[in-house]
Every structure is written in C-alpha cells, then in structure tokens.
Protein backbone atom coordinates (compact mmCIF):
# COMPACT_ATOMS: atom_id res chain seq x y z
CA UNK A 1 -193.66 65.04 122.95
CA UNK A 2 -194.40 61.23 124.64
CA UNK A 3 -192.87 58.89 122.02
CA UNK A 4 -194.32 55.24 121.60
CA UNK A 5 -193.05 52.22 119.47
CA UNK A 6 -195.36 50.49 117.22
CA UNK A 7 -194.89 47.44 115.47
CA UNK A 8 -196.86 45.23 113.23
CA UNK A 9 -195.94 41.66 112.23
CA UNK A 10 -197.78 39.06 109.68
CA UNK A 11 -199.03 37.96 106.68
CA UNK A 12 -199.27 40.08 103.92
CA UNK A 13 -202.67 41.71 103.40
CA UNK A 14 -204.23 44.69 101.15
CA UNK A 15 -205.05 47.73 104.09
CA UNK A 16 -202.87 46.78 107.31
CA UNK A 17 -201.04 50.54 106.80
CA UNK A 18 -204.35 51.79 105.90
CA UNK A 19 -206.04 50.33 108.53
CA UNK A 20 -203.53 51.07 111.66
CA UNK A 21 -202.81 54.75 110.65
CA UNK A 22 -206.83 55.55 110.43
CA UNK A 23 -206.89 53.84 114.11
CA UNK A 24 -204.46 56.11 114.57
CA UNK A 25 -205.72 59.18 113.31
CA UNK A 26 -208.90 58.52 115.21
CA UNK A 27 -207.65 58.73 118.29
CA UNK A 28 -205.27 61.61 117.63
CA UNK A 29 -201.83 60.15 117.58
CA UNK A 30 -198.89 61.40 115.00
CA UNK A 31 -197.33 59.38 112.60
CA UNK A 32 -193.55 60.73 113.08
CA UNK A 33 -191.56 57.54 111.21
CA UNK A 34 -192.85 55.05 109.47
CA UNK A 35 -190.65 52.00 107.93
CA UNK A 36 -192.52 48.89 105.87
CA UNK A 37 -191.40 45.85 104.35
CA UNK A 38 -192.54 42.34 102.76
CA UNK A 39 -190.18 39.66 102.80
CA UNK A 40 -191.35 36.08 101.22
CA UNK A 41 -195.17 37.59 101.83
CA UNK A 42 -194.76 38.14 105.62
CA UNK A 43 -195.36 42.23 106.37
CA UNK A 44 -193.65 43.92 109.04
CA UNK A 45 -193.96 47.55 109.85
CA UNK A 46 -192.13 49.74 112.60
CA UNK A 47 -193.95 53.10 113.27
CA UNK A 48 -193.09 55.87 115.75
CA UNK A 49 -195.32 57.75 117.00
CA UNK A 50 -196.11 61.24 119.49
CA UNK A 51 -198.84 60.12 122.15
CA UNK A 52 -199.01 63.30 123.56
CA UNK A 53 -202.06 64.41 122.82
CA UNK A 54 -204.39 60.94 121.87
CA UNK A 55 -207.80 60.95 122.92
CA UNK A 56 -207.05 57.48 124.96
CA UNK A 57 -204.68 56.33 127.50
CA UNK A 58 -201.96 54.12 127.07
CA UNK A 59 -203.11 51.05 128.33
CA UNK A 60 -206.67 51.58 126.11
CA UNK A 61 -205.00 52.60 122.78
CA UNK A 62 -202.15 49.81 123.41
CA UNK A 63 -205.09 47.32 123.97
CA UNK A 64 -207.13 48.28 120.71
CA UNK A 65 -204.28 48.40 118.53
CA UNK A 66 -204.04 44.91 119.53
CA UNK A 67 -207.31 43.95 119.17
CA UNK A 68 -206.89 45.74 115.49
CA UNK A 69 -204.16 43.46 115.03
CA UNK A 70 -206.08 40.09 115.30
CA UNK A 71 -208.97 41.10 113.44
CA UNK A 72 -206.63 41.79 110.26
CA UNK A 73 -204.68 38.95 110.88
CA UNK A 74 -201.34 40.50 112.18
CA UNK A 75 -199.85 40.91 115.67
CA UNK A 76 -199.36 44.90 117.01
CA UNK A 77 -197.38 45.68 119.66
CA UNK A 78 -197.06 49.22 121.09
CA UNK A 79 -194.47 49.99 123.50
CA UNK A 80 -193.79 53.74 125.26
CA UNK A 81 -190.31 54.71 124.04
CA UNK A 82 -188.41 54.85 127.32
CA UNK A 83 -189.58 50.69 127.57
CA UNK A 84 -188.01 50.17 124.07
CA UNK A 85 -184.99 52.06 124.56
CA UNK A 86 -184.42 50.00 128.16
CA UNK A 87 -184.86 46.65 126.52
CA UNK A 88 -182.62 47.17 123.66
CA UNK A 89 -179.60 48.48 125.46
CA UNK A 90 -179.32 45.40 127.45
C-alpha cells in the first residue's frame, strides 16, 4: 500500500467531494479516510488515500488534482505520506 495525503481548502460549493472522489475513482486510487468540514462557509477536506495501483504517476495525478482544484474554486494539495509525516514531526 503507497499512502498519499490529500487536502482540499475553499469556499463552500455543491460537488467538491463529488467531484474529487470521481477524479479519483477514474484514475484508480482508494478512498481509505475521509474527514469534511464547513466552518463560516469555507470547506476543508483531508482525504487519505492508497496510490498503489492509480493509472497515473505521482507527479501527473498530483498535477490534475490541482488543476481540479482551480476549476471548482478550491486549492488541492496532494502530498505522498512519508513527505507529510516528515514535515509534521518537525
């Protein structure tokens, strides 16, 4: 299993889960965790997820889920789990 950090930051919208997990699907990458919330209308959704068997690399699937992001009007960020657990220990 190759573990990668998703994250998804903005203004509220009807679809952003909808719209990220079918992204997702498509390119054959598991859901394992997913945690949502709205505070004061601003959405922000963590999402971890097994990469081991997508139909992409990293750098491609890391670079559409961006470009995802900014045509809903969020920002996505996908980091490879070893990256996330290195930054947040320091």
């Amino acid at each position: 299993m190759k573990k990668c950090i998703i994250t998804v930051v903005g203004k509220d919208a009807v679809g952003i889960i909808a719209k990220v997990c079918t992204y997702l699907s498509e390119t054959n990458i598991n859901v394992l965790d997913i945690a949502q919330t709205i505070v004061d209308g601003y959405f922000n959704m963590m999402t971890i997820v097994d990469v081991a068997d997508a139909t992409k690399e990293f750098q491609v699937y890391s670079d559409e889920l961006e470009k995802l992001g900014a045509e809903i009007g969020v920002a996505i960020h996908c980091q490879r789990e070893e990256i996330f657990e290195k930054m947040h220990r320091l």
